[in-house]
Protein backbone atom coordinates (compact mmCIF):
# COMPACT_ATOMS: atom_id res chain seq x y z
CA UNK A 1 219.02 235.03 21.10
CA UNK A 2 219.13 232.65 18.24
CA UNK A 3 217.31 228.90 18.26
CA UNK A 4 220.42 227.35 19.43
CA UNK A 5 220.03 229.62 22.44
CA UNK A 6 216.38 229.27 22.79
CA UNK A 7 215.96 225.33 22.20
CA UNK A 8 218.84 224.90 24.85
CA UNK A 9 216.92 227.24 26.97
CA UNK A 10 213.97 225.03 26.64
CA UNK A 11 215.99 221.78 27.54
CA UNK A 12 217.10 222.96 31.00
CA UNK A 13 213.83 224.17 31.91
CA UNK A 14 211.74 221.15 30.70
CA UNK A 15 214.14 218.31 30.75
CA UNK A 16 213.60 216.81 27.31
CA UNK A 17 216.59 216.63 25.35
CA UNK A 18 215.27 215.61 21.47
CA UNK A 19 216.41 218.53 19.74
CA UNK A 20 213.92 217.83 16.84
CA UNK A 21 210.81 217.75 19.16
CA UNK A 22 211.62 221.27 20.70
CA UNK A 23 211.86 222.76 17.61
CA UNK A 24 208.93 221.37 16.51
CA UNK A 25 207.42 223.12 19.54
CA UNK A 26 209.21 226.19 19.28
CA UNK A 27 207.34 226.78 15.35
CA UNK A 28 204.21 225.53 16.40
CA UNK A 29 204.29 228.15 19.11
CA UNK A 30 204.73 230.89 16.39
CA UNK A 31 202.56 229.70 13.82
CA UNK A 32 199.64 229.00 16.47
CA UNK A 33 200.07 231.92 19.30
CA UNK A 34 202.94 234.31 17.75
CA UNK A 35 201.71 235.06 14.02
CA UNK A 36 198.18 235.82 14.60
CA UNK A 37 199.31 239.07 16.93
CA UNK A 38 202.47 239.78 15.53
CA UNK A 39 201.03 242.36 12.80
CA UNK A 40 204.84 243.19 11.64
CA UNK A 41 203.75 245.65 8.88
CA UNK A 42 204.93 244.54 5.44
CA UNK A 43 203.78 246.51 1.87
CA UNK A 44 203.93 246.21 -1.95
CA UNK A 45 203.14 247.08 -4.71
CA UNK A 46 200.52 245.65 -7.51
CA UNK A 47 199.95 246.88 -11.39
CA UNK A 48 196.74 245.64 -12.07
CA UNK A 49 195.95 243.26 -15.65
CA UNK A 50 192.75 243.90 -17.76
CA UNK A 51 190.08 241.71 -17.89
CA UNK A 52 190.07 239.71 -20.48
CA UNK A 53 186.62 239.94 -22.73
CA UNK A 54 185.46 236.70 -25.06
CA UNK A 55 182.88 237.05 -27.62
CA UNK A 56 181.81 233.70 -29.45
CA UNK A 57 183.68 231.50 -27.46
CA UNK A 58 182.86 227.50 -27.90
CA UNK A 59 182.86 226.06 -24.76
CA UNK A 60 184.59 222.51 -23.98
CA UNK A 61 182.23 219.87 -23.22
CA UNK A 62 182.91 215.61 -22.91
CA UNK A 63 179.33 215.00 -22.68
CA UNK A 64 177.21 217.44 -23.77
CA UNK A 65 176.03 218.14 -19.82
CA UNK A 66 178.89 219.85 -18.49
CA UNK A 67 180.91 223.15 -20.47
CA UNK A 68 183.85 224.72 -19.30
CA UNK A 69 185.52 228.14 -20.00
CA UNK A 70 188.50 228.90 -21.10
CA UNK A 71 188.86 231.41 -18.97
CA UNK A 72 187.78 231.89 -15.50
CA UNK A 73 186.12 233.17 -12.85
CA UNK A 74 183.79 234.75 -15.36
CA UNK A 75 182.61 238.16 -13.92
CA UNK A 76 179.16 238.30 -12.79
CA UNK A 77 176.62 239.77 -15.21
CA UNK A 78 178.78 239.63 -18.09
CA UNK A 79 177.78 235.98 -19.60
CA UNK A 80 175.84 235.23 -22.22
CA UNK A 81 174.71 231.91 -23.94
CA UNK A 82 173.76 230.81 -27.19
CA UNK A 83 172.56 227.69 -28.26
CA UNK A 84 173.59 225.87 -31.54
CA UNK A 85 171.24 228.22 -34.01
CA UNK A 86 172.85 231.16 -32.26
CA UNK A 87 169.95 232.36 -30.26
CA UNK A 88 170.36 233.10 -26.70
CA UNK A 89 169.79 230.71 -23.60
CA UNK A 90 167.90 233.04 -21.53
CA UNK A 91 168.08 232.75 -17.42
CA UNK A 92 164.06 232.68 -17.63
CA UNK A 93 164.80 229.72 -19.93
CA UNK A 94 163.93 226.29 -19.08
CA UNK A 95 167.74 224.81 -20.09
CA UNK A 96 169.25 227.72 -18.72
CA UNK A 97 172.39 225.71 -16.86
CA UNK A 98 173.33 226.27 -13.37
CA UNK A 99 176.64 228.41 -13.20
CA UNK A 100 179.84 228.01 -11.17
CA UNK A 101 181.19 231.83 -12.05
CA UNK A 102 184.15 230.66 -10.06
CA UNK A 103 185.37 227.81 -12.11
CA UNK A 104 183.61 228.88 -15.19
CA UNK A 105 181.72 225.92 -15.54
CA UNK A 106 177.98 225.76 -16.89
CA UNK A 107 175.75 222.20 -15.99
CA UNK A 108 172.55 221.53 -18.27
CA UNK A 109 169.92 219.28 -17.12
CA UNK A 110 169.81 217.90 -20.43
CA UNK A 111 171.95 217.86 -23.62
CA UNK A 112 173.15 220.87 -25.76
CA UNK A 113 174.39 219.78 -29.35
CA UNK A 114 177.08 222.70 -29.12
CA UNK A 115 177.35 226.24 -26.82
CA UNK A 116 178.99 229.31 -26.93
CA UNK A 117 179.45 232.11 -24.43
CA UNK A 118 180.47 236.01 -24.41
CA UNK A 119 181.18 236.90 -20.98
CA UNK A 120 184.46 238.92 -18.89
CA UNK A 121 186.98 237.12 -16.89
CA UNK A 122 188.22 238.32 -13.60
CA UNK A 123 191.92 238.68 -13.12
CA UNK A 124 193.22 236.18 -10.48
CA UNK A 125 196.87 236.27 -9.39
CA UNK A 126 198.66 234.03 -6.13
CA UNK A 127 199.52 235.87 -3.46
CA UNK A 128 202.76 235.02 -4.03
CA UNK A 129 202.61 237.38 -7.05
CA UNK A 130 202.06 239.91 -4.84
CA UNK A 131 204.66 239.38 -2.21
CA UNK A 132 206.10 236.05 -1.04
CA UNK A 133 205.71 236.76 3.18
CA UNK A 134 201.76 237.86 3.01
CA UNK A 135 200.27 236.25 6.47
CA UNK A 136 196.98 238.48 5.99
CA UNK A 137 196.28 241.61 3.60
CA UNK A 138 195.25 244.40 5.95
CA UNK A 139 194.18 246.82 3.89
CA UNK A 140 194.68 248.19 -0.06
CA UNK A 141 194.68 251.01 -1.37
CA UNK A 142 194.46 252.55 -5.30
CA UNK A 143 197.56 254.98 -5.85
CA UNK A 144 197.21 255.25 -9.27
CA UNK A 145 197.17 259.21 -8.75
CA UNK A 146 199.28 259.43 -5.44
CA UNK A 147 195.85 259.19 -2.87
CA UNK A 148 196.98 256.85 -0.67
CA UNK A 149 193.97 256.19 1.06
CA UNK A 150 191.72 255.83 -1.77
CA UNK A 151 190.64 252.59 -0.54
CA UNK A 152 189.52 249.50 -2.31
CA UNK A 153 187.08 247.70 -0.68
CA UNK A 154 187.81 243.52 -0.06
CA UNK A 155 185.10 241.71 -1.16
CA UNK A 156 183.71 238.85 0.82
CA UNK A 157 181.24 237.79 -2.49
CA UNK A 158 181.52 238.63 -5.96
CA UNK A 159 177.16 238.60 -5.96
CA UNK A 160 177.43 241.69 -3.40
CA UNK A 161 179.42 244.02 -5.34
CA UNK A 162 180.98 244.76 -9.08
CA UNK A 163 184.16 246.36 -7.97
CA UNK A 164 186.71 245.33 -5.80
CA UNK A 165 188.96 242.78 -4.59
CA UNK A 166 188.40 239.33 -2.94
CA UNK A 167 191.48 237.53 -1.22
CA UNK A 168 190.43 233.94 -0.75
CA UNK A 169 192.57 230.89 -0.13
CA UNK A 170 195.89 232.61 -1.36
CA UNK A 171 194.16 234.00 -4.78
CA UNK A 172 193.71 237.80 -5.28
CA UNK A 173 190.50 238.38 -7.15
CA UNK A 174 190.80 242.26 -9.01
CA UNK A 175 186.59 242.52 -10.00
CA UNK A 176 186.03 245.38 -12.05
CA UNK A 177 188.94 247.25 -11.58
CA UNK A 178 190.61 248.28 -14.79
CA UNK A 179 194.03 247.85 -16.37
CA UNK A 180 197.25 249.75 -15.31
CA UNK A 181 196.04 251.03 -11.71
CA UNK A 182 198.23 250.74 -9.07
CA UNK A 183 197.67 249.45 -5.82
CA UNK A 184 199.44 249.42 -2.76
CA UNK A 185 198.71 246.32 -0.23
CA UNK A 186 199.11 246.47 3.48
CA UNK A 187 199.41 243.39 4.75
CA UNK A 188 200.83 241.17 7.95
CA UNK A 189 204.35 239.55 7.21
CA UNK A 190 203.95 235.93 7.76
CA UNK A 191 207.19 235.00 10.00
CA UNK A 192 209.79 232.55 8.69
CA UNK A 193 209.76 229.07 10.55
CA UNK A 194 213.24 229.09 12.74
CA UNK A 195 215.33 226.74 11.58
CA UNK A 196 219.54 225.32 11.61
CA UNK A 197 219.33 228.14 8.64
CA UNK A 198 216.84 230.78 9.92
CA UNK A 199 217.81 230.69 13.43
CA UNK A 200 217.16 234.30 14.23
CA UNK A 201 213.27 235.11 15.29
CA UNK A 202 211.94 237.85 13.38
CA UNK A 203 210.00 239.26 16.61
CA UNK A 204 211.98 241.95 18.09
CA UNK A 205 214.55 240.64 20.47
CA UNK A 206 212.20 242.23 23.69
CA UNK A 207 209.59 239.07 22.66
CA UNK A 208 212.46 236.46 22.15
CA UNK A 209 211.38 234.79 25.04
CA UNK A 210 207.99 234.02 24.17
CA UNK A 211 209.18 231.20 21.68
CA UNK A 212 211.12 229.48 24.58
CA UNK A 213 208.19 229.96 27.21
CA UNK A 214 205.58 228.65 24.93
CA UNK A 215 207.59 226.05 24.01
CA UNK A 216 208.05 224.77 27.51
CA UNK A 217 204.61 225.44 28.03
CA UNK A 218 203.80 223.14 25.54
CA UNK A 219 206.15 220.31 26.74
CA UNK A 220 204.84 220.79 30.66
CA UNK A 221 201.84 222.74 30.79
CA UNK A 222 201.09 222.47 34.14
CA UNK A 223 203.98 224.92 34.99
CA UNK A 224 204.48 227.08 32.24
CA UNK A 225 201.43 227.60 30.90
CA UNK A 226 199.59 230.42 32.87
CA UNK A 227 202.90 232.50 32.49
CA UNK A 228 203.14 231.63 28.97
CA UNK A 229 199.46 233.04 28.25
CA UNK A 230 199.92 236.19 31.22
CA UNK A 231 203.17 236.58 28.60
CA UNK A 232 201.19 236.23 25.63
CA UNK A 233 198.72 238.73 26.52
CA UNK A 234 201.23 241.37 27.21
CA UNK A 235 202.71 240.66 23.77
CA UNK A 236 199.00 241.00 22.08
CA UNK A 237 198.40 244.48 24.21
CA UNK A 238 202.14 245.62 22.60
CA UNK A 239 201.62 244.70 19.49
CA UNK A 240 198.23 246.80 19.35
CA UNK A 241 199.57 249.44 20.56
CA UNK A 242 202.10 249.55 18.13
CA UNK A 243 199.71 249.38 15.18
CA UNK A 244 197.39 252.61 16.12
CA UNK A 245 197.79 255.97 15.49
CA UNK A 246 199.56 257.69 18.15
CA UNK A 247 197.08 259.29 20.50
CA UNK A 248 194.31 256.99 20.14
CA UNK A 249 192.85 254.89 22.63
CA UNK A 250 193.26 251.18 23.05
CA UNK A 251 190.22 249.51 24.23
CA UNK A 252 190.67 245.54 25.33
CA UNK A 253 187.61 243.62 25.81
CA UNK A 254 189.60 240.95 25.78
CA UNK A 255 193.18 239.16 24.45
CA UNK A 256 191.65 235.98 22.74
């Protein structure tokens, strides 16, 4: 069943005949109800960068208030500041500046003639550098010497931990890890929008009718919607099962 097949579908049922607005529907359906359960298992692979370590760098500034890395994030516990005389601006220090790690940035209550900084930058990298159809990383593992659970934990805040990785609005953050390891990444494939040039659904063809059902649903809701969510739930309780070990148990507390 291709869109052609599934927006006509949609037509007869519901009535509406604008081409444009089912499809419309049809993608919302998937990118709202259909992606977040789909977990159709994607992986790749990642050679990791080294961290890049500055000694004596002199920081950009426009008005003496505000300086600015070259380089950034800056790895936590690895900066150091030194004032114009080259001794160092201490955190116990009255004009020690507040510090965004994340954008590298340094704010001083009052004016510094001229600073410099040692300190270790964290490799960031898109997503996209990773693999272009990443929904949501699942899980990542070091395989540098063929363990392929050996896994590295996905950090939530650089302040908890000094080793690890952080995914955060489509950046990968490698903290601490050194060069030339190799990681494999789990992840969800994030489904294609259908479209006059993609107009094949990537969801097995057993599910092909949820795109036309919650479509419908979402044109008249008031008689398609309790079978689109009865169908939705059924799809959710699949896809689980799919994803677990055979022989374990599937507990459902519930399918929201």
């Amino acid at each position: 069943m291709d869109l052609t097949e599934i927006r006509n579908r949609v037509m007869e049922k519901t009535g509406n005949s604008n081409p444009d607005y089912i499809d419309s529907e049809i993608n919302m359906v998937q990118r709202q109800y259909i992606q977040p359960i789909a977990r159709v298992p994607g992986e790749a692979y990642y050679t990791t960068e080294a961290e890049k370590t500055v000694e004596g760098e002199n920081l950009t500034t426009a008005d003496n208030l505000t300086y600015t890395s070259k380089h950034s994030p800056i790895k936590r516990g690895s900066l150091t500041l030194y004032d114009a005389d080259g001794d160092e601006i201490k955190e116990s220090d009255a004009n020690y500046p507040a510090v965004n790690y994340d954008a590298g940035s340094m704010i001083f209550d009052a004016g510094e003639p001229d600073v410099t900084a040692d300190y270790t930058s964290v490799v960031v990298v898109s997503l996209t550098d990773i693999a272009n159809d990443i929904h949501r990383i699942n899980f990542i593992a070091d395989i540098t010497n063929g363990t392929r659970w050996d896994n590295v934990n996905l950090l939530l805040d650089f302040d908890a931990c000094s080793h690890g990785v952080r995914v955060s609005n489509g950046k990968v953050y490698f903290h601490g890890i050194t060069e030339g390891r190799t990681l494999l990444f789990g992840y969800h494939v994030k489904l294609t929008d259908l479209s006059a040039t993609n107009v094949t659904p990537e969801i097995d063809e057993q599910w092909h009718d949820l795109y036309w059902l919650g479509a419908a649903a979402m044109i008249n809701p008031e008689r398609y919607y309790a079978l689109f969510q009865d169908r939705l739930r059924e799809f959710k309780l699949d896809r689980i099962s799919e994803s677990r070990p055979h022989g374990q148990k599937l507990r459902v507390k519930g399918w929201w």
